[in-house]
C-alpha atoms as a PDB file:
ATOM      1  CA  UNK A   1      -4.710 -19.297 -11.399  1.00  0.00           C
ATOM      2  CA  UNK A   2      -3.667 -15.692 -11.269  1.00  0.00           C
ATOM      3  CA  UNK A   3      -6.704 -13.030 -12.422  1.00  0.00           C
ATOM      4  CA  UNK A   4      -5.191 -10.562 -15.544  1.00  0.00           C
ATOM      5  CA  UNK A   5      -8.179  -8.881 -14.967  1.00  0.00           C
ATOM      6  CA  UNK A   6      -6.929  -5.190 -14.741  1.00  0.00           C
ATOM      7  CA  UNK A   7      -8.172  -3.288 -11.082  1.00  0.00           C
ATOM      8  CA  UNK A   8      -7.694   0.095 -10.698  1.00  0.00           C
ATOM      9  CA  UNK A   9      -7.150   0.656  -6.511  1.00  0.00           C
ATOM     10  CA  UNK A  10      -9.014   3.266  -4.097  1.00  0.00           C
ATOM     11  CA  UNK A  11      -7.264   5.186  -1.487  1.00  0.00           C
ATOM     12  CA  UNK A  12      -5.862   3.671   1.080  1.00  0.00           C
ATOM     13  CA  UNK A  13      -7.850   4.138   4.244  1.00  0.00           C
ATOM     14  CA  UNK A  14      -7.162   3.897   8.037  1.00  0.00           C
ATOM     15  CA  UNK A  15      -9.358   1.478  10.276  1.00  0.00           C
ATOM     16  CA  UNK A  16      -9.330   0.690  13.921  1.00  0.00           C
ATOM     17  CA  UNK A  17      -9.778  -2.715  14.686  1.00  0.00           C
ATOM     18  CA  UNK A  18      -8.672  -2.029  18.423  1.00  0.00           C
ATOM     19  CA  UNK A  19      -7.895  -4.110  21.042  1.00  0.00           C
ATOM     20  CA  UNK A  20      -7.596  -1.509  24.647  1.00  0.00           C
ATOM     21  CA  UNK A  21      -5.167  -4.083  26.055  1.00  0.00           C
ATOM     22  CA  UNK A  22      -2.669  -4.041  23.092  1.00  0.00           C
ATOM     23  CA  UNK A  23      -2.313  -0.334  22.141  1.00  0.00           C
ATOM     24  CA  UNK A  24      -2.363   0.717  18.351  1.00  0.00           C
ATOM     25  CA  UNK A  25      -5.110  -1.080  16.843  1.00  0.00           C
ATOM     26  CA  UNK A  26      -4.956   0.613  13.335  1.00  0.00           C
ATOM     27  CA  UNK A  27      -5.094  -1.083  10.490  1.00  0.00           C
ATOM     28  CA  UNK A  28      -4.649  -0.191   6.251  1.00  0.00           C
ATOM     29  CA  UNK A  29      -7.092  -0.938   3.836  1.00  0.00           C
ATOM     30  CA  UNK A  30      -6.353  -1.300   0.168  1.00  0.00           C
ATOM     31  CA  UNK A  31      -9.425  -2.456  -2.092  1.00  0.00           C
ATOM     32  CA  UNK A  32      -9.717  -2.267  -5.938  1.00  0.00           C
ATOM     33  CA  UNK A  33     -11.800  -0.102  -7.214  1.00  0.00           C
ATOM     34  CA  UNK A  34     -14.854  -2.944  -7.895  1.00  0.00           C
ATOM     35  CA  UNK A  35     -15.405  -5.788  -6.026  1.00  0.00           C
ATOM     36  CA  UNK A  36     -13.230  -7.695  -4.018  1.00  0.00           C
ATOM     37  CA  UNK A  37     -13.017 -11.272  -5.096  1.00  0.00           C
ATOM     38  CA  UNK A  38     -10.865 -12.305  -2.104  1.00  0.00           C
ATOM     39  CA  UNK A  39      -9.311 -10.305   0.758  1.00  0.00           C
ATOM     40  CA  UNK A  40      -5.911 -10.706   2.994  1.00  0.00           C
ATOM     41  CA  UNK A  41      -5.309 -10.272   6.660  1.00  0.00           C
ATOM     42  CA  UNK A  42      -1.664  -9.246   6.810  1.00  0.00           C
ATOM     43  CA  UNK A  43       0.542 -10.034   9.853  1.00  0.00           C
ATOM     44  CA  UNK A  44       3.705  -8.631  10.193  1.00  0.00           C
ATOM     45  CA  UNK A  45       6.363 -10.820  11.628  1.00  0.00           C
ATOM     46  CA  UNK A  46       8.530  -9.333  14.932  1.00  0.00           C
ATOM     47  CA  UNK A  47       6.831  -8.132  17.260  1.00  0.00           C
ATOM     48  CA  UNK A  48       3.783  -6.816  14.892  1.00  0.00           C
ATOM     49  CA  UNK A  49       4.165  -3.188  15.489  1.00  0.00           C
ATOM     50  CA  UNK A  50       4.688  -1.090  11.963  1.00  0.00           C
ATOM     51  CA  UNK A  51       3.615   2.620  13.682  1.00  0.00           C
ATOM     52  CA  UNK A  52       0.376   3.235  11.639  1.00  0.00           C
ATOM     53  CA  UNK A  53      -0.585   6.504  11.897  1.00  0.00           C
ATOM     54  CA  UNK A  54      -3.482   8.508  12.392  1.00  0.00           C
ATOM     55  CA  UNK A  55      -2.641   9.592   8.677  1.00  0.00           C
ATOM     56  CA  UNK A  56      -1.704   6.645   6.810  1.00  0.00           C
ATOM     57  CA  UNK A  57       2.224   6.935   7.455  1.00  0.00           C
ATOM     58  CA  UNK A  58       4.036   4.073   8.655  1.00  0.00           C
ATOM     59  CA  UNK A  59       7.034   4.617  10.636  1.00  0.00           C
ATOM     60  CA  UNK A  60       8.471   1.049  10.136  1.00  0.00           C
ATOM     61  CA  UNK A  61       8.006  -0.425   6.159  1.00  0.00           C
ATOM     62  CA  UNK A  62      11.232  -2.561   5.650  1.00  0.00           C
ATOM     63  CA  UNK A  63       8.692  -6.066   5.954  1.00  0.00           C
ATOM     64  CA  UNK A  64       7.667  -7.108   2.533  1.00  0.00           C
ATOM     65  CA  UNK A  65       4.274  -7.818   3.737  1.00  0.00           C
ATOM     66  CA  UNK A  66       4.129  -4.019   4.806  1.00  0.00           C
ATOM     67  CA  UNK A  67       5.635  -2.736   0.766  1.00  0.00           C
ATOM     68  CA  UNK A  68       3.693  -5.195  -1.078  1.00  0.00           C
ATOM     69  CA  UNK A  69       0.594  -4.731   0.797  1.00  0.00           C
ATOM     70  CA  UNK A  70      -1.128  -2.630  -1.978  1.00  0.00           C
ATOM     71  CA  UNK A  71       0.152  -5.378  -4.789  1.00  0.00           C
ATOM     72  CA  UNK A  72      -3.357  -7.438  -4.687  1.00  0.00           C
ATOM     73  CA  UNK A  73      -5.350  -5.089  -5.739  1.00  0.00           C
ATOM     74  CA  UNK A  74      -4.281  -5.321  -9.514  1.00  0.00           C
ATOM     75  CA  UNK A  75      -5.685  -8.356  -9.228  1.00  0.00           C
ATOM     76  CA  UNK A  76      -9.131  -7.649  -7.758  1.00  0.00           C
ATOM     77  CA  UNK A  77      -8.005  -8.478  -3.782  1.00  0.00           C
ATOM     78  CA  UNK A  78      -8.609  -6.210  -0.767  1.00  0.00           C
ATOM     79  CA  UNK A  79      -5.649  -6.285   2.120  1.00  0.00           C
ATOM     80  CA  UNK A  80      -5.630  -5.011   5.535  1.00  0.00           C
ATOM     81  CA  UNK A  81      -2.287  -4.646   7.268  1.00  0.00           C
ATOM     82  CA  UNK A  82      -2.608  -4.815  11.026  1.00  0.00           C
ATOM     83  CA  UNK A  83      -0.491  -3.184  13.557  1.00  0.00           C
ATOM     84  CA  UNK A  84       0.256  -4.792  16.463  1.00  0.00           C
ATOM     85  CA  UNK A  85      -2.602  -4.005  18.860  1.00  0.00           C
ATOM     86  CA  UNK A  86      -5.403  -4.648  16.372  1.00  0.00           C
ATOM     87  CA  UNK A  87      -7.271  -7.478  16.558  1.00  0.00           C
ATOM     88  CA  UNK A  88      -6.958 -10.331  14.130  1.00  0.00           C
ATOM     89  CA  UNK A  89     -10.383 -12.295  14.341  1.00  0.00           C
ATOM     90  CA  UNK A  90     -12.262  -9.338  13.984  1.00  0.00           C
ATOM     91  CA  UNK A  91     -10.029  -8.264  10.814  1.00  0.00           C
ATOM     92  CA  UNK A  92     -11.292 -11.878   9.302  1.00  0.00           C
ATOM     93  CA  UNK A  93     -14.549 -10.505  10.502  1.00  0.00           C
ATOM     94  CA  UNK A  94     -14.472  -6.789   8.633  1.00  0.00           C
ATOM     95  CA  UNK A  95     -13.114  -8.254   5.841  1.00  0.00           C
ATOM     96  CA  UNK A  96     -16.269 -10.470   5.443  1.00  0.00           C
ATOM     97  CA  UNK A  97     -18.256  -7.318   4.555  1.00  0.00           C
ATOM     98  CA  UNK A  98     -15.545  -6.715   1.706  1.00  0.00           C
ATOM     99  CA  UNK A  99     -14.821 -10.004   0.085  1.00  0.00           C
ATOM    100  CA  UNK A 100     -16.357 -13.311  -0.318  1.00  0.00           C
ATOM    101  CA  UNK A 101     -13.449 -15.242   1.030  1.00  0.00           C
ATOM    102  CA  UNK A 102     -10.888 -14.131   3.988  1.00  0.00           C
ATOM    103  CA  UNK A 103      -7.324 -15.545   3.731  1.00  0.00           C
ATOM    104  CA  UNK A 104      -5.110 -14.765   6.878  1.00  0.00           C
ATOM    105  CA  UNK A 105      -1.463 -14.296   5.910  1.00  0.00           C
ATOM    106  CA  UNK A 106       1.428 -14.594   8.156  1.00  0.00           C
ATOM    107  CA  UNK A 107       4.695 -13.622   8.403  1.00  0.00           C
ATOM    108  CA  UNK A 108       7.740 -15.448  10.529  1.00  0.00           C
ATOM    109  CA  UNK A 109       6.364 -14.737  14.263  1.00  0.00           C
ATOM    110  CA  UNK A 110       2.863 -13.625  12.951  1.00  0.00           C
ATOM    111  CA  UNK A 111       1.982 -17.083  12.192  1.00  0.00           C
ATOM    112  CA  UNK A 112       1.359 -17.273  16.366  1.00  0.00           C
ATOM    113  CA  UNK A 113      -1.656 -15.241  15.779  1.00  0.00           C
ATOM    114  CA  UNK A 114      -3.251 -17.454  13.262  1.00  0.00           C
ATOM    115  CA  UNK A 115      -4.612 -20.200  15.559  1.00  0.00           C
ATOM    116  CA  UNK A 116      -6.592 -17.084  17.083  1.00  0.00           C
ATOM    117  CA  UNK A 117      -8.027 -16.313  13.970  1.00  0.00           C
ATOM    118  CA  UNK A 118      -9.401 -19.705  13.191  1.00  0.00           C
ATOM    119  CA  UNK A 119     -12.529 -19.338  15.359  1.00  0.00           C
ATOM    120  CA  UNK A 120     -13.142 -16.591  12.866  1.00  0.00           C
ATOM    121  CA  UNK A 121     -12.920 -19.055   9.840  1.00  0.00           C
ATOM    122  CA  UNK A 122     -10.992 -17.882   7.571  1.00  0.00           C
ATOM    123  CA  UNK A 123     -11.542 -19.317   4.007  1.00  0.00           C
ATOM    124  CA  UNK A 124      -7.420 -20.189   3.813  1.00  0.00           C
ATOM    125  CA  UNK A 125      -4.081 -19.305   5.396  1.00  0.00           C
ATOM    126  CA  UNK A 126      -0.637 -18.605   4.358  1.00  0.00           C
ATOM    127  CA  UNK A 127       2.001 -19.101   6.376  1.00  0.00           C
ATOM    128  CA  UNK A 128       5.183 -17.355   4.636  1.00  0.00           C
ATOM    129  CA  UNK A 129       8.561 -17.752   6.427  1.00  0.00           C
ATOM    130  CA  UNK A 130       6.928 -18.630   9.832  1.00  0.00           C
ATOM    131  CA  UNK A 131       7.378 -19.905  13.233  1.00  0.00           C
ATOM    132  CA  UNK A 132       6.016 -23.463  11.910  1.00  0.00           C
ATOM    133  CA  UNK A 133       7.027 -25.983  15.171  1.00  0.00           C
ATOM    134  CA  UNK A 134       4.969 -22.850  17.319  1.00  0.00           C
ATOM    135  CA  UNK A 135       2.233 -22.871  15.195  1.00  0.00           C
ATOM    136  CA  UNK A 136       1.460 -25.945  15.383  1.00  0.00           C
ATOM    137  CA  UNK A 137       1.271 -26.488  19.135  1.00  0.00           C
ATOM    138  CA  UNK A 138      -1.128 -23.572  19.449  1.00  0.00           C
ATOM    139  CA  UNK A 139      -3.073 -24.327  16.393  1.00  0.00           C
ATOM    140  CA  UNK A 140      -3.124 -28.388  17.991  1.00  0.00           C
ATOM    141  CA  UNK A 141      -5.557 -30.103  15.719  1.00  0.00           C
ATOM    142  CA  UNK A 142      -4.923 -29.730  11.991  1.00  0.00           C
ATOM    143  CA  UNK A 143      -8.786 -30.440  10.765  1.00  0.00           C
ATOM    144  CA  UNK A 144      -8.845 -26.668  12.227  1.00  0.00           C
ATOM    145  CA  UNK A 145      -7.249 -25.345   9.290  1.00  0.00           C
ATOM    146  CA  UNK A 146      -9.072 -24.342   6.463  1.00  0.00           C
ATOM    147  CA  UNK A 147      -7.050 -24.922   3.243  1.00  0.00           C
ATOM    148  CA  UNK A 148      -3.094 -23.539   3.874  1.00  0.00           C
ATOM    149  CA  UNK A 149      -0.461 -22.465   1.683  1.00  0.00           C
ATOM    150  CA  UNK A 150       3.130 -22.638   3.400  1.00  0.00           C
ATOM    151  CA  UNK A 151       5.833 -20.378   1.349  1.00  0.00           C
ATOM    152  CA  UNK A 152       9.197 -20.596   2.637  1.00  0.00           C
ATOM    153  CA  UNK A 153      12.583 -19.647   1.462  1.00  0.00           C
ATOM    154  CA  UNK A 154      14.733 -22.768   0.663  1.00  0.00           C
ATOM    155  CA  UNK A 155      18.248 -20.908   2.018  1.00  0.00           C
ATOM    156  CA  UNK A 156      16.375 -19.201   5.006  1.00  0.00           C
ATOM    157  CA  UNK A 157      18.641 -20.139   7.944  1.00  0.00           C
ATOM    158  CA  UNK A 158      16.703 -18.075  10.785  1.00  0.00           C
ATOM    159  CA  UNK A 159      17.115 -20.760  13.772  1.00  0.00           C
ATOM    160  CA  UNK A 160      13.263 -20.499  14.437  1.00  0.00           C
ATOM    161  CA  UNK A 161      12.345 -20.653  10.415  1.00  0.00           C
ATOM    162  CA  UNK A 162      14.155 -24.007   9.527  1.00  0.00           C
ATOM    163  CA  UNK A 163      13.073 -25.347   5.898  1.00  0.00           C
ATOM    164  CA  UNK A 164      13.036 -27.907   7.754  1.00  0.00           C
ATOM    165  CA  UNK A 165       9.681 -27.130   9.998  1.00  0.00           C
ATOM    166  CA  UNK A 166       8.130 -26.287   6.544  1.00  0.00           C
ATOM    167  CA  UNK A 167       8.318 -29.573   5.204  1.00  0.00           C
ATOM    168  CA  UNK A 168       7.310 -31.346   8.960  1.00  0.00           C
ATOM    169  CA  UNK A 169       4.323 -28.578   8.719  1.00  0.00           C
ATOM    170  CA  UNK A 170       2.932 -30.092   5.923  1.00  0.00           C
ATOM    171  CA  UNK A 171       3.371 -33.464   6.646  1.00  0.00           C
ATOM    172  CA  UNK A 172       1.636 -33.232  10.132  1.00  0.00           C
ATOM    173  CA  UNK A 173      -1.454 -30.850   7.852  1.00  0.00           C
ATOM    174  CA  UNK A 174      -2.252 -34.046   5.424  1.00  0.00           C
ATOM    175  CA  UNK A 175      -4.192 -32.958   2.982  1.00  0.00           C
ATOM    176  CA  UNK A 176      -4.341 -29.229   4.350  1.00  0.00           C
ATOM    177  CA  UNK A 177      -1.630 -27.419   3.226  1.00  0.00           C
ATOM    178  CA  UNK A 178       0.585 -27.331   0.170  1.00  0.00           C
ATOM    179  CA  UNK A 179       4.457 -25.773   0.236  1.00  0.00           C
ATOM    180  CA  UNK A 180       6.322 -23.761  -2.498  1.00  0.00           C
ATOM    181  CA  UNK A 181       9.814 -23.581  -2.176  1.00  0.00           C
ATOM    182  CA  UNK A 182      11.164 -20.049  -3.134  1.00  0.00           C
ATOM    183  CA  UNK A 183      15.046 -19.795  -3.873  1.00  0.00           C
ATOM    184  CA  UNK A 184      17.748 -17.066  -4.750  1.00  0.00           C
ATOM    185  CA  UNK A 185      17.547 -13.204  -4.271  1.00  0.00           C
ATOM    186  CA  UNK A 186      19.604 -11.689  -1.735  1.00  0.00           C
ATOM    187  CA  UNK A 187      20.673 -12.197   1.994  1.00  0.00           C
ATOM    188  CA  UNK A 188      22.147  -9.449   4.181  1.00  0.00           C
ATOM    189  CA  UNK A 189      22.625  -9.141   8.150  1.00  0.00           C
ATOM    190  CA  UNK A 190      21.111 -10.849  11.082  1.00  0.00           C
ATOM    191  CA  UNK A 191      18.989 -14.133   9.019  1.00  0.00           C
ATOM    192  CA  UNK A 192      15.920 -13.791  10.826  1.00  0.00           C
ATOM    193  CA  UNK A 193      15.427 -10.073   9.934  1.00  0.00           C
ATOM    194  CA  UNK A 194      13.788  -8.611   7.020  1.00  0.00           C
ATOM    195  CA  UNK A 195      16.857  -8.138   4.591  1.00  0.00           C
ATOM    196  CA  UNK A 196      17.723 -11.948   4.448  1.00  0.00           C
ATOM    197  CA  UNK A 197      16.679 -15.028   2.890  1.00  0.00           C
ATOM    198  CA  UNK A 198      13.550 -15.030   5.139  1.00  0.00           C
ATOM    199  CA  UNK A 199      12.101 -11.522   3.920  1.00  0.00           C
ATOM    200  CA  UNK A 200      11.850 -12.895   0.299  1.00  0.00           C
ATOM    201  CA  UNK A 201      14.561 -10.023  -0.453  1.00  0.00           C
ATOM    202  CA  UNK A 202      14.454  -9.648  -4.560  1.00  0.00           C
ATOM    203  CA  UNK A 203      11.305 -12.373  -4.688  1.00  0.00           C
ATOM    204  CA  UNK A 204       9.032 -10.303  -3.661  1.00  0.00           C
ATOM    205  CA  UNK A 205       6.971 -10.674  -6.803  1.00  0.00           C
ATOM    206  CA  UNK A 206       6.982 -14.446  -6.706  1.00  0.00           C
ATOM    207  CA  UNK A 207       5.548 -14.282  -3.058  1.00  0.00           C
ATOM    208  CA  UNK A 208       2.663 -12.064  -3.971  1.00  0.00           C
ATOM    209  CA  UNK A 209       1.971 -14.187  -7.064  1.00  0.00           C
ATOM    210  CA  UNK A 210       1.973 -17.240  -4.822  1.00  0.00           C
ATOM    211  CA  UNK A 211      -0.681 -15.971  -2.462  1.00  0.00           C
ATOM    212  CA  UNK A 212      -2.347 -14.291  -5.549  1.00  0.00           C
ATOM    213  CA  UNK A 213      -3.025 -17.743  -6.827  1.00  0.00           C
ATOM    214  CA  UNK A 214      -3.959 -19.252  -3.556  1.00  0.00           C
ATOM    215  CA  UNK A 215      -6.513 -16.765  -3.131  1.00  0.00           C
ATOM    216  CA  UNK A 216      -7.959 -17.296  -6.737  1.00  0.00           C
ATOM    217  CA  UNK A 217      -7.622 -21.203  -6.216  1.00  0.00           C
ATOM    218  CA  UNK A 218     -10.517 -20.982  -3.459  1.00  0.00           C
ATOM    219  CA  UNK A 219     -14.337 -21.692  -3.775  1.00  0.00           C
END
């Protein structure tokens, strides 16, 4: 169920959630203005790296996971966007202190982060256009998932992001995970990049409703 409840957002903020070994471990908080019913971990797909700076700027936005990051808080959810050297257990961790339930999202090669997370717990994941088949090795056991929402693109034809893994995915999760199919918007260029099928190009909205209602589905 999506919240019409009506959030105004605070400022966006920068946090370090550091790892030495990895470089830039900034990170960007957006919270509504009350309390956070439910907040998101955000990881980016490629190699992870946005350029967060010290400021706030961020020198590479094209992902939709980076433009829609401030989206949630309409509907009373926090987000933190990582960049590539932060640390994505102890995001789960600092987001405790903001939310009652932590949802991990990930995006294409992001997902090879989440099994990482899991000693965390996270209250759910999303896995949105990713590297399903990797995932799965690393992750290994599926009673380590918490509840999991896979969203994947029904035309995305990125070798490594087969609809295909999706629907194995879910089969080899049981009872863990649920899939929506999203269809149609637009496809340019190289079709494991952000402006094809697989970045939800012109479905933006239906992606951030999806995860909207994930989070608000939890207890």
């Amino acid at each position: 169920m999506i919240l019409l409840a009506t959030f105004t957002a605070e400022a966006e903020e920068v946090v370090d959630l550091g790892n030495s070994f990895l470089g830039n471990g900034r990170a960007l908080l957006n919270k509504p203005a009350g309390k956070a019913h439910a907040g998101l971990v955000l990881l980016t797909g490629g190699d992870g790296y946005v350029g967060i700076g010290a400021d706030g700027s961020v020198a590479r936005n094209g992902n939709w996971i980076v433009r829609t990051r401030g989206a949630y808080t309409r509907n009373g959810i926090a987000s933190i966007t990582l960049d590539g050297g932060a640390d994505p257990a102890k995001a789960v961790e600092y987001m405790r202190g903001i939310a009652p339930r932590v949802i991990v999202v990930a995006m294409s090669r992001g997902a090879l982060k989440v099994a990482d997370t899991l000693s965390a717990r996270p209250d759910g994941i999303v896995f949105a256009s990713s590297m399903l088949d990797n995932a799965k090795s690393m992750i290994g056991d599926p009673s380590r998932l918490p509840p999991t929402l896979i969203i994947h693109h029904r035309q995305d034809t990125c070798r490594v992001t087969l609809p295909e893994a999706a629907e194995a995915f879910q089969q080899w999760a049981g009872g863990k995970a649920r899939l929506v199919w999203i269809d149609g918007g637009s496809s340019t260029g190289d079709p494991c990049q952000a402006r094809a099928y697989h970045g939800f190009i012109g479905r933006e909205g239906q992606v951030v409703s999806a995860i909207t209602s994930f989070a608000g589905s939890l207890r």
